[in-house]
N, C-alpha and C. Protein backbone atom coordinates (compact mmCIF):
# COMPACT_ATOMS: atom_id res chain seq x y z
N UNK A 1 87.25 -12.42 23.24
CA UNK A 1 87.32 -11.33 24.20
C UNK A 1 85.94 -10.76 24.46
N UNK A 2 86.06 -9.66 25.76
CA UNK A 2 84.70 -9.44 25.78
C UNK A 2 83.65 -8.76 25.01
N UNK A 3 83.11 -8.00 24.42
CA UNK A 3 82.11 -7.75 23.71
C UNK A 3 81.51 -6.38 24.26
N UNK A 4 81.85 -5.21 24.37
CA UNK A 4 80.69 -4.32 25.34
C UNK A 4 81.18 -3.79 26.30
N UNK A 5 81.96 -4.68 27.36
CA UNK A 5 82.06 -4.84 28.74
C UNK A 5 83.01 -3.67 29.11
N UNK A 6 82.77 -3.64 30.29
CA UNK A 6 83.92 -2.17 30.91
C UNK A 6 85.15 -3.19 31.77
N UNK A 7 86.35 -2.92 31.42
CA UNK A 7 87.33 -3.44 32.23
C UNK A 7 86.91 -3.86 33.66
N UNK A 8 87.70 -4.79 34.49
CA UNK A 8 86.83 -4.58 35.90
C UNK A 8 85.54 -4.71 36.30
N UNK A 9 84.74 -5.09 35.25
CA UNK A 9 83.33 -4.96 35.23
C UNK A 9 82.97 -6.25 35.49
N UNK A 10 82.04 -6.94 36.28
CA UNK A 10 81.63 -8.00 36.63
C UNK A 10 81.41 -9.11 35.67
N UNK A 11 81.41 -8.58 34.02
CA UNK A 11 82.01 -9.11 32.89
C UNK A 11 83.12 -9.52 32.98
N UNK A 12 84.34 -9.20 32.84
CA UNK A 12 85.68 -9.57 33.08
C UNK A 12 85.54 -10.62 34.30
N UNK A 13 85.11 -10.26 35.32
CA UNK A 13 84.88 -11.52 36.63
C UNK A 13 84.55 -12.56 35.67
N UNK A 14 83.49 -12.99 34.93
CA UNK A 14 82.25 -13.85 34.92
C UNK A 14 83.40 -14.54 33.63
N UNK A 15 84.20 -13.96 32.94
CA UNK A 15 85.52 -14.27 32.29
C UNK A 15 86.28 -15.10 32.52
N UNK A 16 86.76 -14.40 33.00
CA UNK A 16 87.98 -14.95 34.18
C UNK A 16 87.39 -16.65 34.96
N UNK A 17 86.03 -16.36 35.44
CA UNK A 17 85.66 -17.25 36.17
C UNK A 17 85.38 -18.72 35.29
N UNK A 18 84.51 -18.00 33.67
CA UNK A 18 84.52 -19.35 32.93
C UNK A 18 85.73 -20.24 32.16
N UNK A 19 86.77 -19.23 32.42
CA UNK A 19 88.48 -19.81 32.13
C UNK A 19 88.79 -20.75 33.15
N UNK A 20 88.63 -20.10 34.54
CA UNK A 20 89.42 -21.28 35.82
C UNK A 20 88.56 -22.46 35.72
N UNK A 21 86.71 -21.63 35.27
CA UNK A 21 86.33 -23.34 35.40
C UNK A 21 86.52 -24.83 34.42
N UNK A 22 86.76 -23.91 33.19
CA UNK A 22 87.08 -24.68 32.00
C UNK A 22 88.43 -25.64 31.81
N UNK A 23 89.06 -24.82 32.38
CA UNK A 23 90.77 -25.34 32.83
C UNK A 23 90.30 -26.53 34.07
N UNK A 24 89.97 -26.44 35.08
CA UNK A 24 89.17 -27.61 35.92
C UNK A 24 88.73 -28.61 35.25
N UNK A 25 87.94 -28.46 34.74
CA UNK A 25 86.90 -29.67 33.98
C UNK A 25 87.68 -29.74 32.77
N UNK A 26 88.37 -29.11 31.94
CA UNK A 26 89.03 -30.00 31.09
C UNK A 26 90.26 -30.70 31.93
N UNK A 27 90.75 -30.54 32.59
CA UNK A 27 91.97 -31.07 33.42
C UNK A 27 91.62 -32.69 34.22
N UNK A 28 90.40 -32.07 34.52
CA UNK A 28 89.73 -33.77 35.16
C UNK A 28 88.91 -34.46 33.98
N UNK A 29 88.08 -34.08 33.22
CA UNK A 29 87.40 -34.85 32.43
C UNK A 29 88.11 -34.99 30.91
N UNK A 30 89.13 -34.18 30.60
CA UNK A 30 89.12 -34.23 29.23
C UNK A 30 87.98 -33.29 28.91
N UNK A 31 88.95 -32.78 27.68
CA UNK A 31 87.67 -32.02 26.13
C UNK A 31 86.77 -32.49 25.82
N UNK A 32 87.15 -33.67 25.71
CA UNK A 32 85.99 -34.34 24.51
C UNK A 32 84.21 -34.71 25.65
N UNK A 33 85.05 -34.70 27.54
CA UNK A 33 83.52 -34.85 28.24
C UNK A 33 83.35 -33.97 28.69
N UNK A 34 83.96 -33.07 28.69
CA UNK A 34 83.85 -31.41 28.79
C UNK A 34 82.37 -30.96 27.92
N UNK A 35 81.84 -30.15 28.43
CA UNK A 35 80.64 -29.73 27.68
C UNK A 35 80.64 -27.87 28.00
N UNK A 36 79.98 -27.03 27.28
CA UNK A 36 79.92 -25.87 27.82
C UNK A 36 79.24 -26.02 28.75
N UNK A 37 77.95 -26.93 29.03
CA UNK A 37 77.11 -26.33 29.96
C UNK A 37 77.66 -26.89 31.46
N UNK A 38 78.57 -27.55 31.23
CA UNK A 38 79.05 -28.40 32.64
C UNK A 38 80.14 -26.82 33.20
N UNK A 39 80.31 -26.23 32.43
CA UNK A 39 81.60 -25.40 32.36
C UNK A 39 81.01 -23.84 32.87
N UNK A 40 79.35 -23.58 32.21
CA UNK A 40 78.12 -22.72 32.74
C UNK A 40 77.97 -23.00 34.26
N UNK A 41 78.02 -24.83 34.33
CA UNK A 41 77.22 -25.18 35.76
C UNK A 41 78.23 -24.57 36.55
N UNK A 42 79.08 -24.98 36.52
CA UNK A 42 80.66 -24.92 37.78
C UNK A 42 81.06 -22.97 37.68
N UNK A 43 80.52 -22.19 36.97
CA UNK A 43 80.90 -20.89 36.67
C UNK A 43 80.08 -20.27 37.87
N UNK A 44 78.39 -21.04 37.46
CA UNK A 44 77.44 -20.35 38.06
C UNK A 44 76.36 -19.07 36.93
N UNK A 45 76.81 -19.34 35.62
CA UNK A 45 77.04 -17.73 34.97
C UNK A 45 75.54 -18.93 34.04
N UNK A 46 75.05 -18.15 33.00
CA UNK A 46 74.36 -18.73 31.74
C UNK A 46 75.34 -19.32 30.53
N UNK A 47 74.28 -19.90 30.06
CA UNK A 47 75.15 -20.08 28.76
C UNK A 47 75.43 -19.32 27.59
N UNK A 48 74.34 -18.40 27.77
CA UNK A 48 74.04 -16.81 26.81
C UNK A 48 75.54 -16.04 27.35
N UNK A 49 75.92 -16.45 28.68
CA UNK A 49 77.10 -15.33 28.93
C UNK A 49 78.71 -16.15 28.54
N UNK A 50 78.48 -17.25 28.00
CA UNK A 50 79.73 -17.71 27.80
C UNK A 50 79.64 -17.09 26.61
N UNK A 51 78.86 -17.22 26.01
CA UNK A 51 79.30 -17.13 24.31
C UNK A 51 79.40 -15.33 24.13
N UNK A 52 79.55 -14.78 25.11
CA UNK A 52 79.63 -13.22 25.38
C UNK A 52 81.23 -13.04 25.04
N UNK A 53 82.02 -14.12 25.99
CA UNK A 53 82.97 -14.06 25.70
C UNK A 53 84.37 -14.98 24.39
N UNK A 54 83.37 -16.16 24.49
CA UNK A 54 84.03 -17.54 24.14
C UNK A 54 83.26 -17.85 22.69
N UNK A 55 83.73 -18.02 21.68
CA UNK A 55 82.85 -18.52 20.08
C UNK A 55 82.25 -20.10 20.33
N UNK A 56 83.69 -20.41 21.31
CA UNK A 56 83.06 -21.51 21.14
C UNK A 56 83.75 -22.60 22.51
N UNK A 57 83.51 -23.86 22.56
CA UNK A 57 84.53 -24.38 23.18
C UNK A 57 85.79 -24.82 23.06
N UNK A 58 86.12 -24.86 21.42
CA UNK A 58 87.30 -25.20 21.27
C UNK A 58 88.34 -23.75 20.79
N UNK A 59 87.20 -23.03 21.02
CA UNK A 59 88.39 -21.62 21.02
C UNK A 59 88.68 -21.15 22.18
N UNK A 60 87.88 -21.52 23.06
CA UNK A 60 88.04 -21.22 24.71
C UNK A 60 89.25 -22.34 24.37
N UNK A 61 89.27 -23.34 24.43
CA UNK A 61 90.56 -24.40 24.86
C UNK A 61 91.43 -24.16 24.06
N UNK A 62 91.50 -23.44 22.70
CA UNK A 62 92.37 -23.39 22.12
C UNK A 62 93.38 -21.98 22.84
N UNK A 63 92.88 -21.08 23.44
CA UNK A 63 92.89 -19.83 23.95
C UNK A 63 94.04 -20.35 25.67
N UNK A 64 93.16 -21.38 26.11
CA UNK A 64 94.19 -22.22 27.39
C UNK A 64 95.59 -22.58 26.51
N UNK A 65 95.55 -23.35 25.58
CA UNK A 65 96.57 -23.56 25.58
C UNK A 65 97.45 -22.78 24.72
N UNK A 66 97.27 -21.75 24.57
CA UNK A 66 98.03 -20.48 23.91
C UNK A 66 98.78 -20.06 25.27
N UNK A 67 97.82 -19.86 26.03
CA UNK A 67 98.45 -19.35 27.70
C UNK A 67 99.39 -20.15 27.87
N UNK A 68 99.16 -21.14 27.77
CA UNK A 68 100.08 -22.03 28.51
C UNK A 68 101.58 -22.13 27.94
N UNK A 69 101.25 -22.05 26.58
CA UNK A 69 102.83 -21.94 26.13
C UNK A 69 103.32 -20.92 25.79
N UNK A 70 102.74 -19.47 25.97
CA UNK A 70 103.01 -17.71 26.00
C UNK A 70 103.77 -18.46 27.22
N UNK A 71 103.00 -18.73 28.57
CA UNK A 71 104.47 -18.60 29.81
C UNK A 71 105.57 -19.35 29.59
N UNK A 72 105.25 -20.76 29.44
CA UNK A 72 106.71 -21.22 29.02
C UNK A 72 107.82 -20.77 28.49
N UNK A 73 107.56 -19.92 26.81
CA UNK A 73 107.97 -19.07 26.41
C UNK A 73 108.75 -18.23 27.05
N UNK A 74 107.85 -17.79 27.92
CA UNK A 74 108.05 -16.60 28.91
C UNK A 74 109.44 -16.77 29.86
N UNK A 75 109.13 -17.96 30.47
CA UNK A 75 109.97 -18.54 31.51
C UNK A 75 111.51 -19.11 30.56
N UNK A 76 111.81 -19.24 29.66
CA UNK A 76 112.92 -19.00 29.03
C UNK A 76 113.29 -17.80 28.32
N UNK A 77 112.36 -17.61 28.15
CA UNK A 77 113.03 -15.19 27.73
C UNK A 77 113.92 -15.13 28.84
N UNK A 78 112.66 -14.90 30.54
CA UNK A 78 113.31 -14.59 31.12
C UNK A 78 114.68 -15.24 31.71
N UNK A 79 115.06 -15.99 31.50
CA UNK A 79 116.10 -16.86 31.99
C UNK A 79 117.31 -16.43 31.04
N UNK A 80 117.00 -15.60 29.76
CA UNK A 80 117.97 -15.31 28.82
C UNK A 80 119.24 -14.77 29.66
N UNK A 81 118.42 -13.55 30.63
CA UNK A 81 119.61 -12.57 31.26
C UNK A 81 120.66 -13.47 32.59
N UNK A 82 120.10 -14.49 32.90
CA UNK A 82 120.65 -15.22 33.91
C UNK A 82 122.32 -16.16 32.85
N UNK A 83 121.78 -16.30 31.50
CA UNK A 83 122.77 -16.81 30.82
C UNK A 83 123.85 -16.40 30.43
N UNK A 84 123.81 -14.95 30.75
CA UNK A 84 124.74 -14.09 30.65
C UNK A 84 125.84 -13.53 31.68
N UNK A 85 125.74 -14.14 33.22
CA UNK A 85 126.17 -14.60 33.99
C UNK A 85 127.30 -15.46 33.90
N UNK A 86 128.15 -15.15 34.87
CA UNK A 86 129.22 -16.36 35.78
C UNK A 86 128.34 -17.58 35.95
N UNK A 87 127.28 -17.94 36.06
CA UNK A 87 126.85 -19.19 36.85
C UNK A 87 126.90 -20.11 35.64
N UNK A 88 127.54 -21.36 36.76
CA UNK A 88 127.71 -22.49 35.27
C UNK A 88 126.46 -23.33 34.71
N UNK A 89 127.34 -24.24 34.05
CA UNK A 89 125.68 -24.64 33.42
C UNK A 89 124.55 -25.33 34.42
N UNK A 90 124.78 -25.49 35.75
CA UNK A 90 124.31 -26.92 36.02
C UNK A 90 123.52 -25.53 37.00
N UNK A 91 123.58 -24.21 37.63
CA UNK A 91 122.66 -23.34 37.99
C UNK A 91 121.85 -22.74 37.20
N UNK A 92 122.28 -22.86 35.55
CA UNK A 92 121.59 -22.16 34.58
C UNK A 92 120.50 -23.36 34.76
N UNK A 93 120.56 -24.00 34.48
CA UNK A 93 119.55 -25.36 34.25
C UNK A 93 118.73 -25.47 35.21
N UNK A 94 119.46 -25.20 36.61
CA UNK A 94 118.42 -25.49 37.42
C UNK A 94 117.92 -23.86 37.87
N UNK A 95 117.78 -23.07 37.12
CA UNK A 95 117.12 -21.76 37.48
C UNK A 95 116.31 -21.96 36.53
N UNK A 96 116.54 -22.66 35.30
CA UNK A 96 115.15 -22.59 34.36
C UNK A 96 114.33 -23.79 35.07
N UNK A 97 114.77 -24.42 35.39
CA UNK A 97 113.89 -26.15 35.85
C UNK A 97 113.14 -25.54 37.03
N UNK A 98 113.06 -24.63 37.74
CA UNK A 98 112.61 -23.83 39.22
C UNK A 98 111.85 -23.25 38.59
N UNK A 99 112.13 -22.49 37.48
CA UNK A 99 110.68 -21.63 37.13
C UNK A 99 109.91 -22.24 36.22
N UNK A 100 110.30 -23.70 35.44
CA UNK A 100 109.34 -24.53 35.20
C UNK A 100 108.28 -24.82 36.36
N UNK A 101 108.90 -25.31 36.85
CA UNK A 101 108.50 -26.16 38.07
C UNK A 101 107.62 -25.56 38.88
N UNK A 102 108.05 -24.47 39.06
CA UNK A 102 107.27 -23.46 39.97
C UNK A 102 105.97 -23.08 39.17
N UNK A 103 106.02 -22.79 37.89
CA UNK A 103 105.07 -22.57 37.05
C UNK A 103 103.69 -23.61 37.09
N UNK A 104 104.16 -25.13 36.81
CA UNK A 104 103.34 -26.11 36.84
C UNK A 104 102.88 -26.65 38.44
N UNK A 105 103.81 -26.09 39.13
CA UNK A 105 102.79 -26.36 40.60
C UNK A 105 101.84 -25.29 40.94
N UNK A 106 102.15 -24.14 40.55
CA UNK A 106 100.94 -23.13 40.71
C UNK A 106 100.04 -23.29 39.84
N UNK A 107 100.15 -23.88 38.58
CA UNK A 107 98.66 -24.20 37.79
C UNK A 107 98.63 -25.34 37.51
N UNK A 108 98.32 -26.36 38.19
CA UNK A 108 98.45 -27.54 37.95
C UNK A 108 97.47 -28.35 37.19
N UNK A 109 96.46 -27.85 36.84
CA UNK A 109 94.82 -27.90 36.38
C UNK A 109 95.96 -27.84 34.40
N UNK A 110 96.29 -26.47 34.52
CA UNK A 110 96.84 -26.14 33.15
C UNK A 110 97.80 -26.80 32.47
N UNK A 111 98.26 -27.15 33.96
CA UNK A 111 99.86 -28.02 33.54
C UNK A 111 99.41 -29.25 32.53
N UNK A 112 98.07 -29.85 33.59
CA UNK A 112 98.02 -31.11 33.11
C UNK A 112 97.23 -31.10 31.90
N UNK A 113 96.32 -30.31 31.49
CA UNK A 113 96.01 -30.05 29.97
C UNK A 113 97.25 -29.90 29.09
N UNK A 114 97.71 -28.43 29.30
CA UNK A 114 98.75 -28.66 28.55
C UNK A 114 100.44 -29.78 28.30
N UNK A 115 100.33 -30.23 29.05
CA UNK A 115 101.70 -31.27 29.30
C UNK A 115 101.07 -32.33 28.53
N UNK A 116 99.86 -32.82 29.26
CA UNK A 116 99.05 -34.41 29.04
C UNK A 116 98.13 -34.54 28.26
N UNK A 117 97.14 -33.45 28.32
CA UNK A 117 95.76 -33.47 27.63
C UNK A 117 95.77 -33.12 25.93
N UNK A 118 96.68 -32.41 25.53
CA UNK A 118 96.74 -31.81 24.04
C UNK A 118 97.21 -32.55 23.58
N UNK A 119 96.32 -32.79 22.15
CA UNK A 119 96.74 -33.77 20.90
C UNK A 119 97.92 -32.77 20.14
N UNK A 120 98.35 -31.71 20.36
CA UNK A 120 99.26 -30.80 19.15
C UNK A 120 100.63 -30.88 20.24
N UNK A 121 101.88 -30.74 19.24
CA UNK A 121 103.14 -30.81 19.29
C UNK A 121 103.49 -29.82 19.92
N UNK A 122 102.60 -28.31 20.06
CA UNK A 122 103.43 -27.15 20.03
C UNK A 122 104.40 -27.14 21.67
N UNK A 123 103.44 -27.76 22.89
CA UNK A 123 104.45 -27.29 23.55
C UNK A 123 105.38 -28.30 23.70
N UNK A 124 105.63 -29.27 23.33
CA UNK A 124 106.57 -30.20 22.93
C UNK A 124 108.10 -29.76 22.39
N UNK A 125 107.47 -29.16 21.19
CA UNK A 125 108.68 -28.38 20.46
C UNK A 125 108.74 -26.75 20.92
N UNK A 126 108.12 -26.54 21.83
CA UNK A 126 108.72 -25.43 22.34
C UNK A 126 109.92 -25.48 23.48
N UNK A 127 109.73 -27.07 24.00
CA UNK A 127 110.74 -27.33 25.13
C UNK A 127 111.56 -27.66 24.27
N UNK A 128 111.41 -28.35 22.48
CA UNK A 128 112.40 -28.94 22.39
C UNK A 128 113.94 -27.80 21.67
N UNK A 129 112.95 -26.78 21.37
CA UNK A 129 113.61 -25.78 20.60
C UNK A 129 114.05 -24.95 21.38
N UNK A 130 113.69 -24.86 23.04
CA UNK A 130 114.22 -23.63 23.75
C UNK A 130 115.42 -24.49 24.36
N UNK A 131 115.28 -25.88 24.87
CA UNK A 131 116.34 -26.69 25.22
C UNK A 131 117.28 -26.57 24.37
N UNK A 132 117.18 -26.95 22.98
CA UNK A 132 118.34 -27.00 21.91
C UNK A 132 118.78 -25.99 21.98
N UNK A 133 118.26 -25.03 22.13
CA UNK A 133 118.77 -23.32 21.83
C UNK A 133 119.67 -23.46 23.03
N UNK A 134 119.22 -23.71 24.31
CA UNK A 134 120.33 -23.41 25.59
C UNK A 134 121.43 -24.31 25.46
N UNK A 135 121.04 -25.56 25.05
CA UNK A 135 122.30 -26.91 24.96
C UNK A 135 123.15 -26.11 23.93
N UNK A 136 122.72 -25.59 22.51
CA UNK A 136 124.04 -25.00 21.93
C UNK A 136 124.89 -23.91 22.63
N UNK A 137 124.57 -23.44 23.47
CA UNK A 137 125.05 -22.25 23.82
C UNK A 137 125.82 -22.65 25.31
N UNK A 138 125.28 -23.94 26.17
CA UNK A 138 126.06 -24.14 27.03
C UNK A 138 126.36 -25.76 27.97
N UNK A 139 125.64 -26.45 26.84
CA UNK A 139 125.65 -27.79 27.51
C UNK A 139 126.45 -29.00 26.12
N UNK A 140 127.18 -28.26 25.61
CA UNK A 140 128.17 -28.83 24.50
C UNK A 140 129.11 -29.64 25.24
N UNK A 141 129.36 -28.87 26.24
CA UNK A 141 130.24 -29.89 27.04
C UNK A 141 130.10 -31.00 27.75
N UNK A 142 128.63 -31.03 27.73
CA UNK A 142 128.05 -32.86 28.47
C UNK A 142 128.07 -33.64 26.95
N UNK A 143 128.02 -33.25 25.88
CA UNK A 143 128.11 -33.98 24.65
C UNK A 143 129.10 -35.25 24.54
N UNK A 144 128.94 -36.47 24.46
CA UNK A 144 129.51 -37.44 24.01
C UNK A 144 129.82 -38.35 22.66
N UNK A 145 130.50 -39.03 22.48
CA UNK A 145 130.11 -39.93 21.76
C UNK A 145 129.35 -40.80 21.22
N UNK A 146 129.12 -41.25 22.41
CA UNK A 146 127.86 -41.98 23.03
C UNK A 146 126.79 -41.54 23.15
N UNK A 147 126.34 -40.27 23.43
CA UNK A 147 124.77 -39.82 23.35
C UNK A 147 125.13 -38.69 22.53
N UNK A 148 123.98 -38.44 21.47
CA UNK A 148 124.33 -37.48 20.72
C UNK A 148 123.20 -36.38 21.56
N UNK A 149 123.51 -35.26 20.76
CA UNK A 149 122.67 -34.30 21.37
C UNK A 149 121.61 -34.34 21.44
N UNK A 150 120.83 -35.17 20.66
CA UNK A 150 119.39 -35.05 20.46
C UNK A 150 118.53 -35.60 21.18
N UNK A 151 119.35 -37.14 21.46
CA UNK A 151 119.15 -38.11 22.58
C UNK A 151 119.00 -37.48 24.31
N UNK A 152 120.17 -36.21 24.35
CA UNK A 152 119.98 -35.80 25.63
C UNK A 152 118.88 -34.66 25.94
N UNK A 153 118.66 -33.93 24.89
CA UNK A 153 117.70 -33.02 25.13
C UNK A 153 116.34 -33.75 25.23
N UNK A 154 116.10 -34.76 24.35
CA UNK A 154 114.57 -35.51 24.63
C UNK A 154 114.72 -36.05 25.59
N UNK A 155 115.47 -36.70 26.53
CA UNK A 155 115.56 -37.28 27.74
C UNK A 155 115.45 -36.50 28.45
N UNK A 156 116.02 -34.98 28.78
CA UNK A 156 115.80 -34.23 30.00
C UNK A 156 114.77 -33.71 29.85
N UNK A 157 113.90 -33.84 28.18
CA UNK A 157 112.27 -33.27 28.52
C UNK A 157 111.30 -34.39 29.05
N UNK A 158 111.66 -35.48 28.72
CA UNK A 158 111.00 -36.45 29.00
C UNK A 158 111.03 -36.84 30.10
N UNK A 159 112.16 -36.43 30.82
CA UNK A 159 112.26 -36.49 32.72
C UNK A 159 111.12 -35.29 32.98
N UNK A 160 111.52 -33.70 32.54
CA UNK A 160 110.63 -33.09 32.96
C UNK A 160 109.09 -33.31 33.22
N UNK A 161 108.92 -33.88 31.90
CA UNK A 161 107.22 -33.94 31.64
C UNK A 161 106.99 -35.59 32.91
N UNK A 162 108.06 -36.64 32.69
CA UNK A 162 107.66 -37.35 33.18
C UNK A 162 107.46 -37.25 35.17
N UNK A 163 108.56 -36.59 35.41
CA UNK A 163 108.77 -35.98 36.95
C UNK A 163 107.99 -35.07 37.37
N UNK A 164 107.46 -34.37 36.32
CA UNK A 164 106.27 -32.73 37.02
C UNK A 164 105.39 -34.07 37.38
N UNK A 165 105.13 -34.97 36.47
CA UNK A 165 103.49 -35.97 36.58
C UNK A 165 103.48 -36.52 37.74
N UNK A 166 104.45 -36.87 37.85
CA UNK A 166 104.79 -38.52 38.98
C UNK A 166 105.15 -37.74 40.44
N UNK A 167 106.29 -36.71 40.32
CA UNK A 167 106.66 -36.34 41.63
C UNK A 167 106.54 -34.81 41.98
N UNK A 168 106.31 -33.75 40.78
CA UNK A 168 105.96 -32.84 41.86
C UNK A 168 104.45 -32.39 41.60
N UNK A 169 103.35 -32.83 41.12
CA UNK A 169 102.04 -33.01 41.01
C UNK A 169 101.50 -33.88 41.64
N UNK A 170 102.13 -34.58 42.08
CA UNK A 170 101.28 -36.14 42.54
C UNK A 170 102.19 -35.90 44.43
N UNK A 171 103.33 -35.78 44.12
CA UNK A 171 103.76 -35.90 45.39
C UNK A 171 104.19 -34.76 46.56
N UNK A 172 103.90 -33.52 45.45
CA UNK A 172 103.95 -32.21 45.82
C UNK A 172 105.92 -32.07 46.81
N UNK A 173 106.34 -32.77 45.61
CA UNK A 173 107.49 -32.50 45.76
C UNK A 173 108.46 -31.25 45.69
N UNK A 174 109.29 -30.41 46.33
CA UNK A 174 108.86 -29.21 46.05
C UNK A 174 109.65 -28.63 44.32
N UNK A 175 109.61 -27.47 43.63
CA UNK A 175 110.18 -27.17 42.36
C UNK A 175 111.69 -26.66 42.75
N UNK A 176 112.10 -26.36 43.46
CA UNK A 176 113.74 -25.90 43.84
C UNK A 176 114.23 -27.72 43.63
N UNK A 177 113.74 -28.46 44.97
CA UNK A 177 114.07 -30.08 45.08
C UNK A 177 114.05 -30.74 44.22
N UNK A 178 113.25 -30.71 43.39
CA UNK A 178 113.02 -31.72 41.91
C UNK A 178 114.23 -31.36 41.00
N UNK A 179 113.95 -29.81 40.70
CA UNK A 179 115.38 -29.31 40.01
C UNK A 179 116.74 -29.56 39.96
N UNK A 180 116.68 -29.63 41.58
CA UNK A 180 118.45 -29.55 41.86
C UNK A 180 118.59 -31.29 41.63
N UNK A 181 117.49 -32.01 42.02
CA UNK A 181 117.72 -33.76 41.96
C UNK A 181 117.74 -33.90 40.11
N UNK A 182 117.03 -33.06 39.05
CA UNK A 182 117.37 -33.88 37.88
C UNK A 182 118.75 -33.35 37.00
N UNK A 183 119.11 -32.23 38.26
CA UNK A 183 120.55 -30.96 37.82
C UNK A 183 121.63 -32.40 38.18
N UNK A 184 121.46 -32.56 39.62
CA UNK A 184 122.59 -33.46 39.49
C UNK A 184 122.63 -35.18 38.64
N UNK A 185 121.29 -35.50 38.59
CA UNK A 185 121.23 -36.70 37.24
C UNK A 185 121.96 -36.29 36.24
N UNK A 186 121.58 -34.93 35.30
CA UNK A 186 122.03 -34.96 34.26
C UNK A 186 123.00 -34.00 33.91
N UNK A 187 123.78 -33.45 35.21
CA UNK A 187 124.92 -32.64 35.06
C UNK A 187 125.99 -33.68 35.69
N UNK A 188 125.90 -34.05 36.10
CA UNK A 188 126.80 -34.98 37.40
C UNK A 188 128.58 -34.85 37.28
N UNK A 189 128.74 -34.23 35.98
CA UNK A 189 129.61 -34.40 35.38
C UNK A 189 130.40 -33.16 35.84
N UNK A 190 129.62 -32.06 35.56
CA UNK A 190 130.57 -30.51 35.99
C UNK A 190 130.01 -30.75 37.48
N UNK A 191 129.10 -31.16 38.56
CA UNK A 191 129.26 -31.06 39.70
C UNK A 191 130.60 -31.61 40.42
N UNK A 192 130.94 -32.77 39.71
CA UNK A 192 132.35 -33.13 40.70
C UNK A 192 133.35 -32.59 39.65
N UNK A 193 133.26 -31.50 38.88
CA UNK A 193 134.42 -31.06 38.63
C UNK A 193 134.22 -29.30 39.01
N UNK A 194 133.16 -29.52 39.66
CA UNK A 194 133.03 -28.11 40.62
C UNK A 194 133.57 -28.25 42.09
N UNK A 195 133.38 -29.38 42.35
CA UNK A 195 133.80 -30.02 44.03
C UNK A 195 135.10 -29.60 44.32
C-alpha cells in the first residue's frame, strides 16, 4: 500500500496505473518475462515510485491474484440471496455463470492471469468448493448413477475455464449467451421438464 500519500493524490493514480499495467504485461508475457522495469516503462512512472507502493514484483502479482479471487468469491456471496428464490436450478446457474462471465469479459487481462497464468490451486478450488457448496444445495437432482458428483462439478468448471478461453475471450461471445448455451448442456434435464 501506499506509504505517505493522500487518498486521491496523484500517488493513488501512479498506483492504480502500475496495477493495470502489470496485469497487461503479465497477461501477455507471463511473470517470469515480466520485469518491473517493463511494468515502470508502460506506467510512464520511475522505478523509485513502484517500490513506493509494491515490495516487490511478486507481491504486486501476488496482490492481482488475491483480487481476482476476493471477486469470484464475491460473485457467489452475492448470488447467495438469488438461491433463496422460486427460480429453479437451471436460472440459479445461469445467474451465477452471467456474473462469471460478465466478470471475465470486463477484465480479461486478469481473467487470463488468473484462470491460465497461476501456478497455485486457489482459484481452482474456489470454483470447486463454491460449485460443490451450490450442487449440494440444488443440483442433487442431476445426480446419477453414472456420473457421480464430482465428475459433474469438474466438468462444468472445466467447460467454464475452457469456454471463457475459446469462446467468450477469443470470440467475444456474449456472458448472458455462453451461460444460457452451457445451462442448457448441463441442465437439459429440468429444461424439458420445465417445457
Amino acid at each position: 500500500m501506499a506509504r505517505g500519500r493522500k487518498v486521491n493524490s496523484n500517488g493513488e493514480r501512479s498506483m492504480k496505473l502500475l496495477r493495470e499495467k502489470a496485469i497487461e504485461l503479465f497477461s501477455e508475457y507471463g511473470y517470469f518475462q515480466t520485469k518491473i522495469s517493463d511494468i515502470v516503462k508502460a506506467a510512464k512512472v520511475t522505478q523509485p515510485t513502484f517500490y513506493l507502493y509494491f515490495e516487490s514484483k511478486e507481491s504486486l502479482y501476488k496482490d492481482i491474484i488475491i483480487d481476482f479471487q476476493t471477486n469470484l468469491e464475491k460473485i457467489f456471496d452475492e448470488s447467495k440471496n438469488a438461491q433463496e428464490t422460486d427460480q429453479n436450478t437451471t436460472q440459479l446457474v445461469q445467474e451465477i455463470l452471467i456474473r462469471l462471465f460478465t466478470f471475465f469479459a470486463e477484465n480479461p487481462h486478469l481473467t487470463k492471469i488468473g484462470l491460465y497464468e497461476t501456478n497455485t490451486p486457489f482459484v481452482y478450488d474456489i470454483l470447486l468448493l463454491k460449485f460443490k457448496n451450490f450442487y449440494e444445495k440444488h443440483l442433487y437432482t442431476f445426480q446419477t448413477d453414472e456420473v457421480s458428483s464430482q465428475i459433474f462439478i469438474q466438468s462444468l468448471i472445466g467447460s467454464v475455464e475452457r469456454l471463457t478461453k475459446n469462446a467468450l475471450l477469443s470470440e467475444n461471445i456474449q456472458p448472458e449467451k455462453l451461460a444460457s448455451e452451457i445451462s442448457a448442456i448441463y441442465f437439459a434435464k429440468e429444461l424439458t421438464v420445465a417445457q
